[in-house]
Protein backbone atom coordinates (compact mmCIF):
# COMPACT_ATOMS: atom_id res chain seq x y z
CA UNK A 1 18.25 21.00 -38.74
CA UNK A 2 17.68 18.94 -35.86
CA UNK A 3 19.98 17.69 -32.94
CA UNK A 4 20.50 14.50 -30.70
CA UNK A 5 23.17 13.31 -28.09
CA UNK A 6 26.30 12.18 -28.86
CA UNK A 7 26.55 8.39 -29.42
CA UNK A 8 27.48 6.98 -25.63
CA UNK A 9 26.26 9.60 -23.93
CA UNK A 10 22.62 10.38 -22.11
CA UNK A 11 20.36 13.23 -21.50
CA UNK A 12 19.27 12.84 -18.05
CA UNK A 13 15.51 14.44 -17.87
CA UNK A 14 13.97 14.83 -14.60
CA UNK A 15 13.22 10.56 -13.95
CA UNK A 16 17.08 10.08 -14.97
CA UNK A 17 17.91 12.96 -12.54
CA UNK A 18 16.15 11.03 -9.49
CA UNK A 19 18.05 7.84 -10.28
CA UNK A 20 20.90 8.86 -10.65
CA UNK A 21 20.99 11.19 -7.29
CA UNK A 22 19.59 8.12 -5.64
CA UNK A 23 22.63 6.13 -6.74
CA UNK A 24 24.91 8.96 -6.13
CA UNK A 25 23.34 9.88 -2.25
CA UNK A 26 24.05 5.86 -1.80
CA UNK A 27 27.34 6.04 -3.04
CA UNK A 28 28.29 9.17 -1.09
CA UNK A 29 26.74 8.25 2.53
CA UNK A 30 27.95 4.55 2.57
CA UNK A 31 31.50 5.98 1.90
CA UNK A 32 31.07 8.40 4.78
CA UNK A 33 30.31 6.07 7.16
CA UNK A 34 33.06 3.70 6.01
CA UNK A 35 35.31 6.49 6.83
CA UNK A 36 35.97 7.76 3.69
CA UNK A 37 36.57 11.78 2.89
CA UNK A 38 35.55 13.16 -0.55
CA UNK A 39 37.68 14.65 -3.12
CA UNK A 40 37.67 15.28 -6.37
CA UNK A 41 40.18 16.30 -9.72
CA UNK A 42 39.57 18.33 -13.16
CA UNK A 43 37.57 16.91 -15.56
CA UNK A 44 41.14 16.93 -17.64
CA UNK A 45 44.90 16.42 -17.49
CA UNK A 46 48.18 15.87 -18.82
CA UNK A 47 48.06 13.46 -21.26
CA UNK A 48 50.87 11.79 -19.97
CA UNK A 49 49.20 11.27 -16.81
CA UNK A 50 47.62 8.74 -17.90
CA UNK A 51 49.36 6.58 -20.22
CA UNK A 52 52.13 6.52 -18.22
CA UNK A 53 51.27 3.69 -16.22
CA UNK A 54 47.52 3.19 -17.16
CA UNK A 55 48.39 0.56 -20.08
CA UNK A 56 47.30 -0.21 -23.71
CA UNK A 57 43.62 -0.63 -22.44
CA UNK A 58 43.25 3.61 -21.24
CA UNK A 59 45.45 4.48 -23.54
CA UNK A 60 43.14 3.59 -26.70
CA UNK A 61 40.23 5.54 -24.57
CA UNK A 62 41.11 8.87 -24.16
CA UNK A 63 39.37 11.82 -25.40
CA UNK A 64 42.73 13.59 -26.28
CA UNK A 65 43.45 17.05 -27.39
CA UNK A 66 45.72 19.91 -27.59
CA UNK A 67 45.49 23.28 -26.27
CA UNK A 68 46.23 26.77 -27.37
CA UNK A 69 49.62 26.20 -26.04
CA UNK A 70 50.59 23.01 -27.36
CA UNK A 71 49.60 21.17 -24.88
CA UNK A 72 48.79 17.27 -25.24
CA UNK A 73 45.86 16.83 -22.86
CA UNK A 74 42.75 14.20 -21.94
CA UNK A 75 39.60 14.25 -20.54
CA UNK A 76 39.87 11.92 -17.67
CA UNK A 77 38.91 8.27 -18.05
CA UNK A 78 39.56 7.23 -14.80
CA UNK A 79 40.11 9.12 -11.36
CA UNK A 80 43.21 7.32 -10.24
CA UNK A 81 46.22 8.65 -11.82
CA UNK A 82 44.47 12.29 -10.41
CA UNK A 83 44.44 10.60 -7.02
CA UNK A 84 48.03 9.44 -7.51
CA UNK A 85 49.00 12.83 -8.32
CA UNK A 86 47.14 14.94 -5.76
CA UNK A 87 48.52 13.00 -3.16
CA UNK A 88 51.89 12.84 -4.42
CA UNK A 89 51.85 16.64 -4.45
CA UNK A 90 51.33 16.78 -0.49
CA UNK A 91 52.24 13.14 0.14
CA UNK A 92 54.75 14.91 3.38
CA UNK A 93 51.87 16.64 5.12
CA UNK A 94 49.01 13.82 4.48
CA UNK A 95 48.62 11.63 7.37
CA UNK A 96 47.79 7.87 6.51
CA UNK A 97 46.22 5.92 5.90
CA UNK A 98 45.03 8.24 3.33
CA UNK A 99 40.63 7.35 2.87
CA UNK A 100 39.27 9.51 0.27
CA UNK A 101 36.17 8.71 -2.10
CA UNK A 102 35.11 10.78 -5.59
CA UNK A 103 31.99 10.50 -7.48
CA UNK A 104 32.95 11.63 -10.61
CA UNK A 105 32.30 12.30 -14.35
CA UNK A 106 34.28 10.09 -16.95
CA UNK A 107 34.60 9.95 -20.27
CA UNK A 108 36.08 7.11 -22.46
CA UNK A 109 36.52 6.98 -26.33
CA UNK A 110 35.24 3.46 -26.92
CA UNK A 111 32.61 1.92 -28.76
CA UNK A 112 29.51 1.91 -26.84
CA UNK A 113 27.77 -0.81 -25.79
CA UNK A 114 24.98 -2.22 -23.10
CA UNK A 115 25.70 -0.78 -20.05
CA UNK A 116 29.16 0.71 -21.73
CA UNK A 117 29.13 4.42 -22.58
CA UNK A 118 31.48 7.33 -23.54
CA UNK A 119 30.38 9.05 -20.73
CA UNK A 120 29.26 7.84 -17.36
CA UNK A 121 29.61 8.42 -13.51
CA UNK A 122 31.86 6.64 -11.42
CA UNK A 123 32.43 5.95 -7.77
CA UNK A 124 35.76 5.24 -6.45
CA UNK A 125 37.11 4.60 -3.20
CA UNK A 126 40.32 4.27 -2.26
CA UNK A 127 43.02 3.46 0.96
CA UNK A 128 46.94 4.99 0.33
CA UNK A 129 49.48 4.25 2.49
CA UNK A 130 48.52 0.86 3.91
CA UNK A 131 50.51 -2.37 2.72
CA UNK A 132 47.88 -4.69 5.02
CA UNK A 133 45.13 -6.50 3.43
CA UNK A 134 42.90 -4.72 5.72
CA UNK A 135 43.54 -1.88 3.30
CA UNK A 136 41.81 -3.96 0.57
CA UNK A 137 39.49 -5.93 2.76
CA UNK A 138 38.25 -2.23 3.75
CA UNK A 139 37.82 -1.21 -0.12
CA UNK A 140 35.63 -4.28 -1.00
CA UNK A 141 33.71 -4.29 2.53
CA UNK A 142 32.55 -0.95 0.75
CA UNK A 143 31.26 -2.46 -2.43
CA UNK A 144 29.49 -5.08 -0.10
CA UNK A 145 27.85 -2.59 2.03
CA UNK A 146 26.38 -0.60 -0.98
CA UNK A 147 25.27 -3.50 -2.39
CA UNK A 148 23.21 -4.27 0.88
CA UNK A 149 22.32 -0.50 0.60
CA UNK A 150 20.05 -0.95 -2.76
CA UNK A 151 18.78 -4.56 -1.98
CA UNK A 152 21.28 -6.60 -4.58
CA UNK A 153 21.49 -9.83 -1.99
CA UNK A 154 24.38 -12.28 -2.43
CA UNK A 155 22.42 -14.35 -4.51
CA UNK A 156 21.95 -11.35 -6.99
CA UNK A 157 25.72 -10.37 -7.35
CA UNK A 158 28.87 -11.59 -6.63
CA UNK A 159 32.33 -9.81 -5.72
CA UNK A 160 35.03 -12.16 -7.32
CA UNK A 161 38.84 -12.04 -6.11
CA UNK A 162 41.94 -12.76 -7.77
CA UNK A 163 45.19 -12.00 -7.54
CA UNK A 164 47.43 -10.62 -10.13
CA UNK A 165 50.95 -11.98 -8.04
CA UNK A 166 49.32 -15.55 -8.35
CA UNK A 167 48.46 -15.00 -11.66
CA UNK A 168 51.63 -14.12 -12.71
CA UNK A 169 53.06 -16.99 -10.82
CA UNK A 170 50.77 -19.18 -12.68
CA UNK A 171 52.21 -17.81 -15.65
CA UNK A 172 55.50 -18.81 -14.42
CA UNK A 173 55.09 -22.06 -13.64
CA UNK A 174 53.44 -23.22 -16.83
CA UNK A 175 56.73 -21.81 -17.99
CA UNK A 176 55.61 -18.70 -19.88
CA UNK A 177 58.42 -16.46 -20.15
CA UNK A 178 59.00 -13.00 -18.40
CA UNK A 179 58.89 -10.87 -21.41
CA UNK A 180 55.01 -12.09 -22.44
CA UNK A 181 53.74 -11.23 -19.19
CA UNK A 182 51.49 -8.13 -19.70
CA UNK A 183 50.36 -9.88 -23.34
CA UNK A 184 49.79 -12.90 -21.51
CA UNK A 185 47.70 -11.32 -18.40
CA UNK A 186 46.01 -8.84 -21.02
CA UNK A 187 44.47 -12.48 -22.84
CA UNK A 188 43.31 -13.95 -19.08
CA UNK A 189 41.47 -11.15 -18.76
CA UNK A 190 39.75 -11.33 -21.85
CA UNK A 191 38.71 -15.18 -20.66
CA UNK A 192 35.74 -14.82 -18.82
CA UNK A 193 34.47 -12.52 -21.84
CA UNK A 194 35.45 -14.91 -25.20
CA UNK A 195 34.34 -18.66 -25.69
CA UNK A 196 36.71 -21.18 -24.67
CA UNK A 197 37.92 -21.50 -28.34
CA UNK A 198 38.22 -17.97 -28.59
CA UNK A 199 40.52 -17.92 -25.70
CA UNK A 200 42.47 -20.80 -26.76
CA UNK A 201 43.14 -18.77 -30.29
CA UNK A 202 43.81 -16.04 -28.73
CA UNK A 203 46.41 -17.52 -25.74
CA UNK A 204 48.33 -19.21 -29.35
CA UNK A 205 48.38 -15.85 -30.62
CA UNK A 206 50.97 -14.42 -28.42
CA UNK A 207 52.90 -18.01 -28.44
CA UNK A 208 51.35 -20.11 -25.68
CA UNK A 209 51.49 -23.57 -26.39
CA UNK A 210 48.49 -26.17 -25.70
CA UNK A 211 50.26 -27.50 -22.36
CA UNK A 212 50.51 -23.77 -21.10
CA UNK A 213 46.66 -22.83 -21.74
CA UNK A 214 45.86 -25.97 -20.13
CA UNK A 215 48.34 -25.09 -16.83
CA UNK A 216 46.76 -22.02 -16.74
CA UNK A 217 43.46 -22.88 -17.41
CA UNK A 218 43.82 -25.14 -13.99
CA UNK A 219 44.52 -22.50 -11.97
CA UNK A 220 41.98 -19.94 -12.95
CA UNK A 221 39.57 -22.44 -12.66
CA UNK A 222 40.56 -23.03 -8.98
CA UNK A 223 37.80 -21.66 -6.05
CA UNK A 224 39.71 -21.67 -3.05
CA UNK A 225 42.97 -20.64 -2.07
CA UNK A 226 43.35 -24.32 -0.48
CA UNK A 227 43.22 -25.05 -4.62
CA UNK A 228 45.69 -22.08 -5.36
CA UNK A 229 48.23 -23.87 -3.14
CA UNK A 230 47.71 -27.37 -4.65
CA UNK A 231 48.57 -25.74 -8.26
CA UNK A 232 51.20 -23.93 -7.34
CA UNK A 233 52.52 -26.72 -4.37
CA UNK A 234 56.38 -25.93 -6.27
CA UNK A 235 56.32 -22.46 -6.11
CA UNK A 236 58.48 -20.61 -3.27
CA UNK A 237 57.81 -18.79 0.31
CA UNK A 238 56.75 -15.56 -1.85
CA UNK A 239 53.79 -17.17 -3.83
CA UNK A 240 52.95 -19.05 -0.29
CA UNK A 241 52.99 -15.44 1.19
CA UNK A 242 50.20 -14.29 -1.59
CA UNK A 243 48.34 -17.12 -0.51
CA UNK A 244 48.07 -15.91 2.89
CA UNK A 245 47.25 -12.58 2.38
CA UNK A 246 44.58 -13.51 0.34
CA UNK A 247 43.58 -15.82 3.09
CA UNK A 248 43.69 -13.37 5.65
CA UNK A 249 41.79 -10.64 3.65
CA UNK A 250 38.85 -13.68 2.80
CA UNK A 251 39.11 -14.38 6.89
CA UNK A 252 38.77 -10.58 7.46
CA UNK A 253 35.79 -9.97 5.29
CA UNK A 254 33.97 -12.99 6.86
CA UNK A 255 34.52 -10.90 9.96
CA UNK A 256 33.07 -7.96 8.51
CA UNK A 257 29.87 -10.41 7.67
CA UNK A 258 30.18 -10.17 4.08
CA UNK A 259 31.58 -13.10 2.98
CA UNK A 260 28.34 -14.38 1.59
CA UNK A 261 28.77 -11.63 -0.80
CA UNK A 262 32.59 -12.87 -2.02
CA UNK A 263 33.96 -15.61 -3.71
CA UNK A 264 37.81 -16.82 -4.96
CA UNK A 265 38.16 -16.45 -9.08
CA UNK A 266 41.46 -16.43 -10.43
CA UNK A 267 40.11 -15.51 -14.03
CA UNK A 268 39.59 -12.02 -12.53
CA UNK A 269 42.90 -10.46 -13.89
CA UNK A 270 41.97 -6.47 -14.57
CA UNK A 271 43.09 -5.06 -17.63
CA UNK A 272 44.79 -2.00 -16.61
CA UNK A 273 48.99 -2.55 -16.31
CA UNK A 274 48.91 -0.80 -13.05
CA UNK A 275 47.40 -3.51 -10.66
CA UNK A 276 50.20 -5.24 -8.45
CA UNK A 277 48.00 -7.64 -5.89
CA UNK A 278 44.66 -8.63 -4.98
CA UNK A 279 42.31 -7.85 -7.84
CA UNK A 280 38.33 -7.95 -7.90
CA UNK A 281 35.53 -7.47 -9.67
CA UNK A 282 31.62 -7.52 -9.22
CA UNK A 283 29.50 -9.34 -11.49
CA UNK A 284 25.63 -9.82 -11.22
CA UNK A 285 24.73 -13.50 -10.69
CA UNK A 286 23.00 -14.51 -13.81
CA UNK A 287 26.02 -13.30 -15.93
CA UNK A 288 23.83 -11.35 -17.78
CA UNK A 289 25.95 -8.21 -18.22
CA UNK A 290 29.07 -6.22 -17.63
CA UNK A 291 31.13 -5.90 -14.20
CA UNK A 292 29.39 -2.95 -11.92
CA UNK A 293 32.93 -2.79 -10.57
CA UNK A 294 36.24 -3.72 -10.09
CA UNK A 295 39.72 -2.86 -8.29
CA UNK A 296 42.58 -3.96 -6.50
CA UNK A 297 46.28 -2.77 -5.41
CA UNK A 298 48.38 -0.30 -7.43
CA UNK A 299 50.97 -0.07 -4.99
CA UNK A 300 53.76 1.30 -8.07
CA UNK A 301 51.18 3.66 -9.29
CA UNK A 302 52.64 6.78 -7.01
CA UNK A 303 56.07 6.08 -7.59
CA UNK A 304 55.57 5.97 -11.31
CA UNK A 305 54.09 8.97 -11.10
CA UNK A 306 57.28 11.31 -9.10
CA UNK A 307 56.18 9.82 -5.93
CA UNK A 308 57.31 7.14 -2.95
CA UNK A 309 56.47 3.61 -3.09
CA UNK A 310 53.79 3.19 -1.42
CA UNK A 311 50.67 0.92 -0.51
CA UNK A 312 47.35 1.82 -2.24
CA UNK A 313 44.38 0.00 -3.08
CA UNK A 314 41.16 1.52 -4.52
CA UNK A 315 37.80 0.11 -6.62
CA UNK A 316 35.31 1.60 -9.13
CA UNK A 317 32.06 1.20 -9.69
CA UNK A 318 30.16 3.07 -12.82
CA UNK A 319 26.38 3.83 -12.61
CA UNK A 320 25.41 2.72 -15.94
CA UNK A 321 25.62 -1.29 -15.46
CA UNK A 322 24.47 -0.33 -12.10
CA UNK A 323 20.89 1.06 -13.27
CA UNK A 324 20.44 -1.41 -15.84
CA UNK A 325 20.55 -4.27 -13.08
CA UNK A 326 18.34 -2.15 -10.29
CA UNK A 327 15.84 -2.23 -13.27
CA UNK A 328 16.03 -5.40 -13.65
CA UNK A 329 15.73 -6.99 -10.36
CA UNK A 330 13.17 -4.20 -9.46
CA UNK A 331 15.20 -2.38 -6.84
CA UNK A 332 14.73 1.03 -7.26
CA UNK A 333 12.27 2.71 -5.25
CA UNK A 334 9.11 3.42 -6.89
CA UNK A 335 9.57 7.43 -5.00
CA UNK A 336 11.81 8.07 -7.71
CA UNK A 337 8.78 7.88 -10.56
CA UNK A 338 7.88 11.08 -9.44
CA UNK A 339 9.33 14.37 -7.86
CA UNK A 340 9.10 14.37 -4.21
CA UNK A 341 7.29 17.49 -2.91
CA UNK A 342 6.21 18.46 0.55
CA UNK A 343 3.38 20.45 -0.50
CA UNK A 344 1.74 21.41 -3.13
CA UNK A 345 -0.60 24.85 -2.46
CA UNK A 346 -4.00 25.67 -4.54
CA UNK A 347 -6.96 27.62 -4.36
CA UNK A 348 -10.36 26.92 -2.89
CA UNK A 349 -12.01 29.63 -5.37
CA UNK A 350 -10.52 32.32 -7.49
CA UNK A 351 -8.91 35.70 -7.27
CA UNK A 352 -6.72 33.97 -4.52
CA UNK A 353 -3.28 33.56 -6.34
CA UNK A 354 -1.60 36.42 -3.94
CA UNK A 355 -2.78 33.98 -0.93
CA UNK A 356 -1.14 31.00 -2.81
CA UNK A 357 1.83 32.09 -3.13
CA UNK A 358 2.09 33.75 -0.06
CA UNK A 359 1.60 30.13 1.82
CA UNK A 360 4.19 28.72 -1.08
CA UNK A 361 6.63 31.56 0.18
CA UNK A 362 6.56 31.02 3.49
CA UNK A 363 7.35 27.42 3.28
CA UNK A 364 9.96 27.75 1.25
CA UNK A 365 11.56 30.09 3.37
CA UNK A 366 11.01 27.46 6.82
CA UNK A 367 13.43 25.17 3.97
CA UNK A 368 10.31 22.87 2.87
CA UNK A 369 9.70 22.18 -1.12
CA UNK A 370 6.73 23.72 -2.10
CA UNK A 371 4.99 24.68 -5.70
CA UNK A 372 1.78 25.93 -6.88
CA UNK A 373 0.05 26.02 -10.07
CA UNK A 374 0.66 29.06 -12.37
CA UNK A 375 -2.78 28.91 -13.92
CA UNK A 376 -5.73 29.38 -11.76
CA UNK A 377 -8.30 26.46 -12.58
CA UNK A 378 -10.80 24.10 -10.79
CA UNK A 379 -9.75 23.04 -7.44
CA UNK A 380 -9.94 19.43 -9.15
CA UNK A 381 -7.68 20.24 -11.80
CA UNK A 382 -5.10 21.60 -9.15
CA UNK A 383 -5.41 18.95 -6.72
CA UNK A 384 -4.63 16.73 -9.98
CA UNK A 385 -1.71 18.38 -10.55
CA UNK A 386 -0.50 17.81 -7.17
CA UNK A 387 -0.73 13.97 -7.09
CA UNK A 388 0.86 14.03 -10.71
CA UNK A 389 3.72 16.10 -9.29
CA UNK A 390 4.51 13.58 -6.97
CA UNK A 391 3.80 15.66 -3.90
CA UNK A 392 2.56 14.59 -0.25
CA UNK A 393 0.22 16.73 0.99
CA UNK A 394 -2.06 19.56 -0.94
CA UNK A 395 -2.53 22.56 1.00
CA UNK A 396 -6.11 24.53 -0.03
CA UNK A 397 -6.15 27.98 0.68
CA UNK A 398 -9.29 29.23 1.29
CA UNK A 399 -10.85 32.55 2.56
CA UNK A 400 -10.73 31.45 6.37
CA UNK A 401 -7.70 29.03 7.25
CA UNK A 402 -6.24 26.08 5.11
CA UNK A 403 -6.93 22.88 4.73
CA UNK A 404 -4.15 19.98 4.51
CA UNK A 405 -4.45 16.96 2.55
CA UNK A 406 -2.58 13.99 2.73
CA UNK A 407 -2.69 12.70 -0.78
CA UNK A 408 -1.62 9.60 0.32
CA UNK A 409 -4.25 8.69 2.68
CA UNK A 410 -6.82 10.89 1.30
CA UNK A 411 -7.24 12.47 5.14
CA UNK A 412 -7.62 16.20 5.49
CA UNK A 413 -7.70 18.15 7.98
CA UNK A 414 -8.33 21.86 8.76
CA UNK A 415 -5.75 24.73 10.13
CA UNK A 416 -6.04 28.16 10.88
CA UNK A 417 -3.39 30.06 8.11
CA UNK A 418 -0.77 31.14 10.94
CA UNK A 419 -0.47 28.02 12.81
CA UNK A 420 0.01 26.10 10.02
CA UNK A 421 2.45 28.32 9.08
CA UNK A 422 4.51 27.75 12.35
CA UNK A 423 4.42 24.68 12.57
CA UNK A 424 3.47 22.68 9.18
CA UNK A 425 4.93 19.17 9.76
């Protein structure tokens, strides 16, 4: 009998393993200097949690089960219900904003597909207790950065805003009626994904007429808010008040200097039933694949939840569509091919393995990464070993004092055994 991996999920050998810590050291030390603090949630919950607020879209994800108790519970798909939760719990003694980040674990029950998996890591970041756009401006000035972090340049990927308010004003306007809201927002968000016939079947579906589609299809296709206000010129001082917050966040990431990296599209919806504002998601530029992420505000999402009403924002962005486009535009470091070692130690002659690993010891102990070869062979053969280990330098132990290598340059140089010892870098 033999064994494999689940469908949608990955082994991650040694070359995954560097990758993916890349990503996640990238993820973790933009956040901290964005200000963000780092939390995290169990790996399962309630069930309840989150279909409670998550809509149709989680709901028809989870990995679901019950316990020895009865117990309806889910492996988490998604880290913000656990956010809303934990901070409802101590929402009196938190002081706000709230900035906390998680790199996390997912899992989602869904068929998988490119860059679309049962399991995956995600990064979220998110702002609680701010109603300002800076709140939001501050979430996707985070994306931006991380972007400039791995080398993706405006040119390569593109954050695109919406707005869900607008959108539903939109919907409004072309006279769609209150009750097919969510059906109606849950088919824009399928637009960008279906051919235009496909969207135009599926908008009749849940009882849009031809003049409706086409209303609506003018204002996702606007690109500025400037155009947002020309489609909806007849709507009232609230949908002019959406306008300007959008405005001002757009004004406030330009001051950030990474409005090269944004643009205005009102087909960006989000499918999740929680969103309440200004939406987003990041798409590389050839349109080649899947969003690497997407957010916006939940600002219900706490009170839903046995909480206050209260302003939060947040985004996530998964590291499998993430890989597949570093790949592809050639951005990941070529380090990560191999392990990264300091040293590597070997033997100028035999019956010195004691000396070996005596030098290997006493490196490790001064915190450096060292390793040595178990089987004593040719110096050629261990030096070989070295290079294919991905290491720096080569130490060679001989009888009197050491030499160090640079297997990079191919320099060596020679060191009595104690003072390299003190002082090896």
């Amino acid at each position: 009998m033999s064994f494999r991996a689940v469908k949608g999920t990955r082994d991650f050998y040694p070359e995954d393993m560097r990758v993916l810590n890349w990503i996640i050291d990238g993820w973790r030390r933009v956040s901290l200097r964005n200000g963000f603090e780092e939390y995290d949630s169990p790996i399962f919950e309630y069930l309840d949690l989150f279909t409670a607020k998550s809509g149709d879209e989680i709901a028809g994800q989870l990995f679901s089960f019950t316990d020895r108790g009865g117990r309806q519970l889910a492996i988490r798909p998604e880290t913000t219900p656990s956010l809303a939760r934990m901070v409802n719990a101590k929402i009196s003694s938190l002081p706000r904003p709230i900035k906390w980040f998680s790199i996390s674990r997912l899992c989602r029950a869904e068929n998988p597909q490119k860059g679309r998996l049962r399991e995956f890591f995600q990064w979220n970041v998110d702002v609680i207790g701010e109603d300002s756009e800076l709140a939001d401006a501050e979430c996707i000035f985070a994306v931006a950065d991380f972007l400039r972090e791995v080398g993706l340049t405006p040119d390569e990927v593109k954050i695109c805003i919406g707005s869900r308010p607008l959108t539903i004003a939109a919907l409004r306007a072309a006279g769609v009626p209150a009750e097919a809201t969510d059906a109606a927002l849950a088919v824009l968000d399928k637009r960008p994904k279906v051919t235009p016939e496909d969207f135009d079947r599926l908008a009749r579906g849940i009882g849009m007429t031809d003049r409706q589609i086409a209303a609506v299809r003018r204002f996702q296709d606007c690109r500025s808010t400037a155009e947002v206000g020309e489609v909806l010129a007849g709507a009232g001082p609230e949908v002019r008040g959406q306008i300007d917050t959008l405005g001002r966040m757009l004004e406030s990431l330009s001051a950030m200097g990474v409005a090269d990296y944004c643009c205005v599209d009102m087909r960006i919806v989000r499918g999740l039933a929680y969103y309440t504002g200004i939406v987003y998601e990041v798409f590389d530029s050839a349109g080649d694949l899947r969003a690497l992420a997407g957010g916006g505000r939940y600002d219900n999402l706490l009170e839903v939840l046995g909480g206050p009403r209260i302003g939060a924002t947040g985004m996530g962005m998964g590291d499998a569509v993430l890989r597949i486009l570093l790949e592809q535009r050639g951005k990941l470091p070529s380090t990560l091919r191999s392990g990264q070692l300091e040293f590597f130690v070997v033997a100028d002659g035999t019956g010195m393995q004691q000396q070996v690993i005596s030098v290997v010891g006493a490196l490790r102990a001064k915190g450096l990464s060292a390793d040595f070869s178990y089987k004593q062979q040719a110096l050629g053969k261990q030096l070989k070993e070295a290079n294919r280990r991905g290491a720096k330098r080569a130490v060679i132990v001989r009888e009197a004092g050491v030499a160090v290598k640079d297997l990079k340059t191919g320099q060596q140089q020679d060191r009595a055994t104690d003072e390299f010892l003190a002082r090896p870098l």
